[in-house]
C-alpha atoms as a PDB file:
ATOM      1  CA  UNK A   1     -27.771  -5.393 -14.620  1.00  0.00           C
ATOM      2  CA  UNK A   2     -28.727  -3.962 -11.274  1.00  0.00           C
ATOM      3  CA  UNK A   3     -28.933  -7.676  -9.937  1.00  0.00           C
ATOM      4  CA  UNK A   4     -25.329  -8.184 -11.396  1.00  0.00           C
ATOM      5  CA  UNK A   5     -23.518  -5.362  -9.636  1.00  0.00           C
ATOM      6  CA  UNK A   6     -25.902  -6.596  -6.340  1.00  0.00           C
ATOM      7  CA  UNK A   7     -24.181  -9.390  -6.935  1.00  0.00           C
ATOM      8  CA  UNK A   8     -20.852  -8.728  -7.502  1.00  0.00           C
ATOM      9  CA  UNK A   9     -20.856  -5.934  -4.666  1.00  0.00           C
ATOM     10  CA  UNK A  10     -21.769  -8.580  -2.483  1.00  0.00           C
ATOM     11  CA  UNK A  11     -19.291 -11.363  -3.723  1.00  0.00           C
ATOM     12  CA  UNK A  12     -16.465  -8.366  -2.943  1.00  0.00           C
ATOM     13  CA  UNK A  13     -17.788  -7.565   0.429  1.00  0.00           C
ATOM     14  CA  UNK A  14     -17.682 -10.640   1.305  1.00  0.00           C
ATOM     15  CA  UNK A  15     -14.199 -11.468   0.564  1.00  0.00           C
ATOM     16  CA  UNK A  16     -12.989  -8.139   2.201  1.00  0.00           C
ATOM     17  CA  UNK A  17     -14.537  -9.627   5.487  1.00  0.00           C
ATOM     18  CA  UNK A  18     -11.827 -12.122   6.415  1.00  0.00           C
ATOM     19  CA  UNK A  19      -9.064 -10.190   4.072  1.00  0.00           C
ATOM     20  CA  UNK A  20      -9.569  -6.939   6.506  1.00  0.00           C
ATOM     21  CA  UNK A  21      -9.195  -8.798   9.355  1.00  0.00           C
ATOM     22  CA  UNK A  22      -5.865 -10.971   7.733  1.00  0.00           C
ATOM     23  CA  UNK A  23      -4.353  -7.432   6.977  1.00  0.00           C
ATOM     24  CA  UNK A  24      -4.927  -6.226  10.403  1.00  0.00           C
ATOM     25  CA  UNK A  25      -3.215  -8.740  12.140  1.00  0.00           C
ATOM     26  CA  UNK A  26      -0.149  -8.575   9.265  1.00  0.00           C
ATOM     27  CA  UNK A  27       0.214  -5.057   9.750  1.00  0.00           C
ATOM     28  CA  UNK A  28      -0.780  -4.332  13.515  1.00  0.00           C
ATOM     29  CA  UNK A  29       0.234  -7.469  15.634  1.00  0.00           C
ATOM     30  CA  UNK A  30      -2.570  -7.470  17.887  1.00  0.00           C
ATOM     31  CA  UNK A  31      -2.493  -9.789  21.223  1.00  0.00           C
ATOM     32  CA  UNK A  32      -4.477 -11.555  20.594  1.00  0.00           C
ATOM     33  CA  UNK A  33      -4.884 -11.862  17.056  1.00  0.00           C
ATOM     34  CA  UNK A  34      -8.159 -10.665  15.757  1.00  0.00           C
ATOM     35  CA  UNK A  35      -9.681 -13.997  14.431  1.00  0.00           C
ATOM     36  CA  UNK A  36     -10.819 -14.160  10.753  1.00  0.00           C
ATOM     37  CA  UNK A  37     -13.807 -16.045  11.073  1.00  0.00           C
ATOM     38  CA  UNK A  38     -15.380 -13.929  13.805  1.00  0.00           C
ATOM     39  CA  UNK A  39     -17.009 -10.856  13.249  1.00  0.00           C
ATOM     40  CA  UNK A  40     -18.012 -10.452  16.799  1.00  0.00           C
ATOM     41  CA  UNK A  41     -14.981  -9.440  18.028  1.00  0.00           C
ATOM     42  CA  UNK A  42     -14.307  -6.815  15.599  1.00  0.00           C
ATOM     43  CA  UNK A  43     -15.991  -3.538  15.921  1.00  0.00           C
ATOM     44  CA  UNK A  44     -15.404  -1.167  19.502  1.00  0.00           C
ATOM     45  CA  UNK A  45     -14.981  -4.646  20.832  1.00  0.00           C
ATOM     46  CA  UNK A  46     -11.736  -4.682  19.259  1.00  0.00           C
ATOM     47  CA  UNK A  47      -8.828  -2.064  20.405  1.00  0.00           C
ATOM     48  CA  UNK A  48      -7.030  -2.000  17.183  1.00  0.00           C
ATOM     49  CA  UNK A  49     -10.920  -2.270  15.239  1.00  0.00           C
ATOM     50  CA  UNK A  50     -12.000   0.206  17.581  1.00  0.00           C
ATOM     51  CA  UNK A  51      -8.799   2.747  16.601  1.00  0.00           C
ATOM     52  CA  UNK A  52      -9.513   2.761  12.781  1.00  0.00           C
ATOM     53  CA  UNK A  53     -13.138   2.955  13.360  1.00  0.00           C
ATOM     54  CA  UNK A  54     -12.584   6.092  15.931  1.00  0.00           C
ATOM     55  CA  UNK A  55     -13.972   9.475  13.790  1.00  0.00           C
ATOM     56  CA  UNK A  56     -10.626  11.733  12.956  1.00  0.00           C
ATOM     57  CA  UNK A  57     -12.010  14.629  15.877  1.00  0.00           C
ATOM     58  CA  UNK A  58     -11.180  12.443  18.757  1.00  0.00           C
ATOM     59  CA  UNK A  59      -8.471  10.456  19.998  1.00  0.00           C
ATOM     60  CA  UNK A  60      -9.230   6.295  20.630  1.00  0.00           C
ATOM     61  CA  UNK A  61      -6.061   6.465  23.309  1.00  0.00           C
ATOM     62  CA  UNK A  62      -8.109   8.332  26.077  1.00  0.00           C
ATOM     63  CA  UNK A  63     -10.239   6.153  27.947  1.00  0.00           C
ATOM     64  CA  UNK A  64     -12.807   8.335  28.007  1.00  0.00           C
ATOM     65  CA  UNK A  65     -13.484   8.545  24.303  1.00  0.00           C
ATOM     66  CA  UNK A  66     -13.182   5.124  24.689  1.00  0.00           C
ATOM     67  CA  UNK A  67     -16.143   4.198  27.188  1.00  0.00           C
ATOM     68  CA  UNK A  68     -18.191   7.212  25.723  1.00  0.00           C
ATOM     69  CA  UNK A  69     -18.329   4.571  22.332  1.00  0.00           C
ATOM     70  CA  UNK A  70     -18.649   1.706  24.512  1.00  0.00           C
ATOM     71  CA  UNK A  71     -21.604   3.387  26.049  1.00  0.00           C
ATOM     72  CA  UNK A  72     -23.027   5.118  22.923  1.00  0.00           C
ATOM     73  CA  UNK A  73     -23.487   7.925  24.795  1.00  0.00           C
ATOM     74  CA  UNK A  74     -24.350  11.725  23.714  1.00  0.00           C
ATOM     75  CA  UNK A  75     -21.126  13.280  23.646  1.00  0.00           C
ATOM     76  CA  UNK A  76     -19.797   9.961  21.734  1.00  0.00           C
ATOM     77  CA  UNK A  77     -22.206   9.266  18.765  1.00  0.00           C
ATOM     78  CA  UNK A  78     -20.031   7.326  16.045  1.00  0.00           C
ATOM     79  CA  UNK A  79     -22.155   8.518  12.703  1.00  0.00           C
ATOM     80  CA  UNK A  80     -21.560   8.933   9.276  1.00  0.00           C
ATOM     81  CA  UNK A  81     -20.663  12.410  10.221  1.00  0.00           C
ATOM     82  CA  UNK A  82     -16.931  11.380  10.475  1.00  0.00           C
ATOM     83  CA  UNK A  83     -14.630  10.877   8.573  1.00  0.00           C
ATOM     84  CA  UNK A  84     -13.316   7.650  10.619  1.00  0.00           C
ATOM     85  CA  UNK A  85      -9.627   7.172  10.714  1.00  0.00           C
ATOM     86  CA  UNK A  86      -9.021   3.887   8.775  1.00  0.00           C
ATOM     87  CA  UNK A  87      -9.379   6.477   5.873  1.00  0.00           C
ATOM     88  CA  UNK A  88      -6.098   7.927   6.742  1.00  0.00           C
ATOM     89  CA  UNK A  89      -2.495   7.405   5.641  1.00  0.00           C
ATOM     90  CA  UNK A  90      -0.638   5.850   8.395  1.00  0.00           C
ATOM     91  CA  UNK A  91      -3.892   6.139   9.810  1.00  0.00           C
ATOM     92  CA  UNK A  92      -2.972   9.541  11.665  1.00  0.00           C
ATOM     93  CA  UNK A  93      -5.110  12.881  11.456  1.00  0.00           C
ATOM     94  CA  UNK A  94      -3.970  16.437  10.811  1.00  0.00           C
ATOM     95  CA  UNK A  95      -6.838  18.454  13.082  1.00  0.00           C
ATOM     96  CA  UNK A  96      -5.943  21.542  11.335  1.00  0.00           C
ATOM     97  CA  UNK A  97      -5.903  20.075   7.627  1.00  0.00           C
ATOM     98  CA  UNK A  98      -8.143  17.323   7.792  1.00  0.00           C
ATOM     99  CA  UNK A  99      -7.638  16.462   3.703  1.00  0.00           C
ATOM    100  CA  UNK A 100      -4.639  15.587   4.490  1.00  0.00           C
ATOM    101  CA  UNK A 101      -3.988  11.774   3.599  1.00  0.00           C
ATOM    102  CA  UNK A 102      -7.557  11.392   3.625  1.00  0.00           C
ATOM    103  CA  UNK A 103      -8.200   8.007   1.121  1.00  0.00           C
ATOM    104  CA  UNK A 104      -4.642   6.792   1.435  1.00  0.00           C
ATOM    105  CA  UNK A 105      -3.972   4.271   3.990  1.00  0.00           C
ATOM    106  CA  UNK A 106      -2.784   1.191   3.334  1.00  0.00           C
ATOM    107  CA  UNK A 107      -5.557  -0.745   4.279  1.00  0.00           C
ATOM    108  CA  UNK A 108      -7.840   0.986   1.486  1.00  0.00           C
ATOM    109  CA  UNK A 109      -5.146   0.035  -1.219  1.00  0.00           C
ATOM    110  CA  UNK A 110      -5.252  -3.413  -0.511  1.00  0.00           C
ATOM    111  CA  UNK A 111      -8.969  -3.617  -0.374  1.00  0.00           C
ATOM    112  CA  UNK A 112      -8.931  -1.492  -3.746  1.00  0.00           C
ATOM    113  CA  UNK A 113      -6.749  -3.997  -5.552  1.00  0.00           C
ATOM    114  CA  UNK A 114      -8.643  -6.954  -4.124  1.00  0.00           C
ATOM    115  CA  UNK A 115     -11.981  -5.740  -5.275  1.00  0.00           C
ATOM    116  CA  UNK A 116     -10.580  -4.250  -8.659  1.00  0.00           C
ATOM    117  CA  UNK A 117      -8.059  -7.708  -9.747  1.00  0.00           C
ATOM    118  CA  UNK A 118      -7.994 -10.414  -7.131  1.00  0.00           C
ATOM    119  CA  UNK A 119      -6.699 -10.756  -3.597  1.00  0.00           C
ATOM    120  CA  UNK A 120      -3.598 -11.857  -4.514  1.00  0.00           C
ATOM    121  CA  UNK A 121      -2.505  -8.889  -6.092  1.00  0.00           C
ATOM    122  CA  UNK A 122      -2.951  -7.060  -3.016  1.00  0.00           C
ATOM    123  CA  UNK A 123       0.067  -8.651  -2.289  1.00  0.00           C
ATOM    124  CA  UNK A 124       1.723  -6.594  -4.745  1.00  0.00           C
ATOM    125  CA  UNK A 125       3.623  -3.677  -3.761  1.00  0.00           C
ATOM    126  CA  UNK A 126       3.260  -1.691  -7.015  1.00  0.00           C
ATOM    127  CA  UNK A 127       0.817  -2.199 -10.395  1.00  0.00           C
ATOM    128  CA  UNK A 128       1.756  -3.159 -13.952  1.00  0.00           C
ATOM    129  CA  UNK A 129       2.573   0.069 -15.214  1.00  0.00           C
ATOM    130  CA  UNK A 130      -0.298   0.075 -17.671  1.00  0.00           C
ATOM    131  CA  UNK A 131      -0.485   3.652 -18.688  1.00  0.00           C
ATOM    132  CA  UNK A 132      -4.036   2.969 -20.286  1.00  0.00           C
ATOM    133  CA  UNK A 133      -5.506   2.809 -16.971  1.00  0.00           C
ATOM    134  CA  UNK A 134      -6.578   5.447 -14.867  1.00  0.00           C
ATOM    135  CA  UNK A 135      -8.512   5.459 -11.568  1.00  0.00           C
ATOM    136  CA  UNK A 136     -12.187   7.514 -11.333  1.00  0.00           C
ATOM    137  CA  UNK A 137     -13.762   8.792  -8.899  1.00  0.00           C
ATOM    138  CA  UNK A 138     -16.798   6.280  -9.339  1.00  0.00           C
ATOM    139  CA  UNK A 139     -13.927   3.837  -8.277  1.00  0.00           C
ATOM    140  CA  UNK A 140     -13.356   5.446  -5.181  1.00  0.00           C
ATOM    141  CA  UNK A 141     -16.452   5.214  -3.568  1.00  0.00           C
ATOM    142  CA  UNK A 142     -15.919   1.113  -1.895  1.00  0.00           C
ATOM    143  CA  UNK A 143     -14.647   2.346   1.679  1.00  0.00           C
ATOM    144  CA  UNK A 144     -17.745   1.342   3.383  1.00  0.00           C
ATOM    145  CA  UNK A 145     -16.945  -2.555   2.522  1.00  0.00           C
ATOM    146  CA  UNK A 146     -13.730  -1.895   4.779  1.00  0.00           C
ATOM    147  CA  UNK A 147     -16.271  -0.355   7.503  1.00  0.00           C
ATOM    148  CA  UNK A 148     -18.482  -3.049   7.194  1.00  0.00           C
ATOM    149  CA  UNK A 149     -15.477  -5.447   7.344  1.00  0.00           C
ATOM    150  CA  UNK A 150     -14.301  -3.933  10.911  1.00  0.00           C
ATOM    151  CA  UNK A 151     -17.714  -3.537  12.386  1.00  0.00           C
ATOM    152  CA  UNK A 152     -19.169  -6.601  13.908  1.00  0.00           C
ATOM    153  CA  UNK A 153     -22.157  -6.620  12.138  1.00  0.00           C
ATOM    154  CA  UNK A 154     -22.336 -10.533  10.227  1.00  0.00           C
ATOM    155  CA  UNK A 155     -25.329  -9.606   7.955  1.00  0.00           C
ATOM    156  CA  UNK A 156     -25.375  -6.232   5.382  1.00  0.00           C
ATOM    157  CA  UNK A 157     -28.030  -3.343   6.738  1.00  0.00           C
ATOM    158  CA  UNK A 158     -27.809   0.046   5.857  1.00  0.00           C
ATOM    159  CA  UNK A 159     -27.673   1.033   9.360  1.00  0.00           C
ATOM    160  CA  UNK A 160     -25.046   0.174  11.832  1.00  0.00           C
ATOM    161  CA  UNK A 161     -26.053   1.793  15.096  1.00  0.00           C
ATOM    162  CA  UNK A 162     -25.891   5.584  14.233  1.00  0.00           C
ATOM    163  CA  UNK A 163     -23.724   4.965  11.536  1.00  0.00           C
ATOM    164  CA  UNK A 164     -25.751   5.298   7.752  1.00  0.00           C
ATOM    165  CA  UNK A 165     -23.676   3.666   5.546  1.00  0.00           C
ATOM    166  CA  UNK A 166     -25.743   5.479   2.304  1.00  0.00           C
ATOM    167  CA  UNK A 167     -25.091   8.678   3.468  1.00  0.00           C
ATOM    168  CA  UNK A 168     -21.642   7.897   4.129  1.00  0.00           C
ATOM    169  CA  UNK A 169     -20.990   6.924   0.486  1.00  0.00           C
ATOM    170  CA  UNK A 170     -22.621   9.992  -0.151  1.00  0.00           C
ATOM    171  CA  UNK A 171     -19.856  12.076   1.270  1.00  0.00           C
ATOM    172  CA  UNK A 172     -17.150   9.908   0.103  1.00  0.00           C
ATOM    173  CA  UNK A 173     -18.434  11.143  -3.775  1.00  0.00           C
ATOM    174  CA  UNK A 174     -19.142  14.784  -2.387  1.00  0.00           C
ATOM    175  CA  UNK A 175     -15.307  14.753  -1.256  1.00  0.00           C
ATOM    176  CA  UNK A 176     -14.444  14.005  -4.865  1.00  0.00           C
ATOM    177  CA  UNK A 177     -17.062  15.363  -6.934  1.00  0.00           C
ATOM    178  CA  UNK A 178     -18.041  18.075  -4.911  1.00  0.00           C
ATOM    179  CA  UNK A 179     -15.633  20.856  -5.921  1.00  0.00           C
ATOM    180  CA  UNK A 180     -15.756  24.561  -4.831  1.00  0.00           C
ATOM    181  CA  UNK A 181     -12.868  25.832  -6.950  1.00  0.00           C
ATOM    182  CA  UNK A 182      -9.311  24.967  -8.997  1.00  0.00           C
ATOM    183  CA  UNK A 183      -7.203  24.372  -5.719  1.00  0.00           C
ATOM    184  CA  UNK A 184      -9.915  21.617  -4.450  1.00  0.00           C
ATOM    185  CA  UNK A 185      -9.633  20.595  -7.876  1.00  0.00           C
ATOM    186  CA  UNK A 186      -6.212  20.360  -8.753  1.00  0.00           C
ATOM    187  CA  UNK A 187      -5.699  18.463  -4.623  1.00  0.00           C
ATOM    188  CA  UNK A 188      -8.454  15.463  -5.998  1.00  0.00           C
ATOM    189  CA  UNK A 189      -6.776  15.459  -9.447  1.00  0.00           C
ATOM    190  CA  UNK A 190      -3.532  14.573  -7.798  1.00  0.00           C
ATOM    191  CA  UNK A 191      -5.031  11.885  -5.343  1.00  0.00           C
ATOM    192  CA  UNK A 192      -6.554  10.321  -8.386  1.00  0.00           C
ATOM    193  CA  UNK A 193      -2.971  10.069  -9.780  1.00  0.00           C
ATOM    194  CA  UNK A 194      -1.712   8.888  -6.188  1.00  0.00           C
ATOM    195  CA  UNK A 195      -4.490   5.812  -7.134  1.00  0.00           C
ATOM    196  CA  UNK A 196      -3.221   5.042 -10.300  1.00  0.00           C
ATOM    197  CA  UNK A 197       0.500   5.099  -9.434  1.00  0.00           C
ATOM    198  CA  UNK A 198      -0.625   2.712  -6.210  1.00  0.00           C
ATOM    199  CA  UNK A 199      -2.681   0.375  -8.394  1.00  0.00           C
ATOM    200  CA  UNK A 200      -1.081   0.133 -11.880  1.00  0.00           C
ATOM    201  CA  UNK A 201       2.619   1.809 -10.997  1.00  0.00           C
ATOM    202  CA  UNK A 202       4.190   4.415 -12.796  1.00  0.00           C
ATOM    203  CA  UNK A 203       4.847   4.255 -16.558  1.00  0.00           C
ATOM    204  CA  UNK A 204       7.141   6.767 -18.372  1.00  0.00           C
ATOM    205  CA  UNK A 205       6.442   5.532 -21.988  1.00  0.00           C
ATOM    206  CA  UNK A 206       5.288   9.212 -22.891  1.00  0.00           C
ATOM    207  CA  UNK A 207       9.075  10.005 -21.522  1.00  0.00           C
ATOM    208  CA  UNK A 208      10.976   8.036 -23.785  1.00  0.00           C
ATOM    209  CA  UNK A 209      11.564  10.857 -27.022  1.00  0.00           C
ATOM    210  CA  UNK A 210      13.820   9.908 -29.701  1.00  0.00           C
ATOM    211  CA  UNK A 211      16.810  11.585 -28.428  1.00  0.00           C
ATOM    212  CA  UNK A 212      16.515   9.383 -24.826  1.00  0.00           C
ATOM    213  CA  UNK A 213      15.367   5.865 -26.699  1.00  0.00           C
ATOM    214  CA  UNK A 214      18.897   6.920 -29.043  1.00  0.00           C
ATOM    215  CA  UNK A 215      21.423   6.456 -26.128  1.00  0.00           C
ATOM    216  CA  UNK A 216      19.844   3.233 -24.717  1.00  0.00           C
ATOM    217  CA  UNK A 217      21.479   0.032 -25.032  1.00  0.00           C
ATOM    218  CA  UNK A 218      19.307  -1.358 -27.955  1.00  0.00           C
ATOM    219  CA  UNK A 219      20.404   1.272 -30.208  1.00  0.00           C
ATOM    220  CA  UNK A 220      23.648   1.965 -28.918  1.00  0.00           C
ATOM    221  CA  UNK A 221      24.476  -1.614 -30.179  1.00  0.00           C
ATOM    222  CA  UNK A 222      23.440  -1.112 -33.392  1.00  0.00           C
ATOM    223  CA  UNK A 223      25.405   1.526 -33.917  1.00  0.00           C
ATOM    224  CA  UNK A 224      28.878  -0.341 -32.140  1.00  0.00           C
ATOM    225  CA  UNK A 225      27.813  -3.166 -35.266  1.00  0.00           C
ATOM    226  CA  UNK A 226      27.629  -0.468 -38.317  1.00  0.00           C
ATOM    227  CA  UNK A 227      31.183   1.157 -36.989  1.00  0.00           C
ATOM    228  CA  UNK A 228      32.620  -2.826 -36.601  1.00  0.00           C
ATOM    229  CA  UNK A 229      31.590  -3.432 -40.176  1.00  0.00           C
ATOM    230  CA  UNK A 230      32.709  -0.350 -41.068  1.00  0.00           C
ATOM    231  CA  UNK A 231      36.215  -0.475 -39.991  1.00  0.00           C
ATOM    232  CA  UNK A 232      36.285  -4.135 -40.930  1.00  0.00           C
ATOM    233  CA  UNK A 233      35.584  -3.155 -44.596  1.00  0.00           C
ATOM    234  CA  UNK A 234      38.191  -0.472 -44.680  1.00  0.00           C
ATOM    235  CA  UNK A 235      40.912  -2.653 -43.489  1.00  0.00           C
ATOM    236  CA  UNK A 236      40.186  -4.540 -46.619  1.00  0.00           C
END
């Protein structure tokens, strides 16, 4: 079994690692565009790359964060410490709420669906509405494929530089699982349901009591039939 999910975690990482880059260009219009087929030019190497790989706490548009993780210096160490800002919806940072639109962006939705379905239906803007399924948190815990597919590492280690991709997926479940009280509880509850509405769509079947389904079309024609026959069998 363990060989299986080896497996299968690989087969998905490696389809991320050219989808990732396909997205990138789609959604960020680099100049150049970021090739597909070459990892080496992904990573710090790449601006846009570099940007969604920047940790939230500092800003990628000063050159001196910039050359600091060029350099690798002190002051600059990219670890798992971070909570990097590909993470992020619209891939922008609140500083002074740092949940905020943390495991929303775009670019983690489209990985999600490719892993979880098939890459076409990351194409898809919404899900099926299938209000059997639900996201969990075990699902939630695939963002270091999308790391792995900006760095510029070709072959999987657990290290990348200073970055430690276990302990990273460590802190990804500690976000989620992790709870101190009701309020953290009730905030991952409701970015659970963000998942499912992003990945199956919304479905209101629990919505539709007798007194709504009564006024719908379907029924409302019934009824127009009985009163037809009815006032065609007392004009008889």
């Amino acid at each position: 079994l363990k060989k299986g999910a080896d497996a299968a975690c690989s087969d998905d990482t490696s389809c991320l690692k050219e989808l990732v880059i396909t997205w990138i260009n789609q959604q960020f219009c680099p100049s150049p565009l970021i090739r597909p087929d070459d990892k080496h030019s992904r990573s710090f190497a790449s601006d846009i790359c570099g940007k969604l790989l920047c940790p939230s706490e500092w800003d990628w548009d000063r050159n001196c964060i910039k050359a600091g993780i060029h350099d690798r210096t002190a002051k600059y160490i990219v670890s798992e410490n971070s909570w990097p800002l590909y993470l992020y919806e619209n891939y922008t940072v609140n500083r002074d709420n740092l949940e905020e639109g943390l495991l929303k962006s775009k670019l983690l939705v489209l990985a999600f669906k490719a892993i979880l379905t098939s890459p076409s239906s990351a194409k898809e803007a919404e899900g099926d509405g299938d209000a059997t399924k639900h996201i969990e948190v075990p699902q939630l815990t695939f963002e270091w494929q999308v790391r792995f597919s900006l760095s510029s590492v070709s072959s999987w280690h657990t290290m990348d530089g200073d970055f430690d991709y276990e302990v990273f997926w460590n802190n990804i479940v500690d976000f989620l699982k992790d709870i101190p009280g009701p309020i953290t509880r009730h905030r991952v509850e409701k970015l659970l349901e963000w998942w499912t509405r992003k990945v199956f769509g919304t479905n209101h079947c629990d919505d539709l009591m007798p007194e709504v389904v009564s006024q719908m079309s379907v029924n409302t024609l019934a009824e127009q039939r009985k009163v037809q026959e009815d006032a065609a069998f007392d004009s008889e």
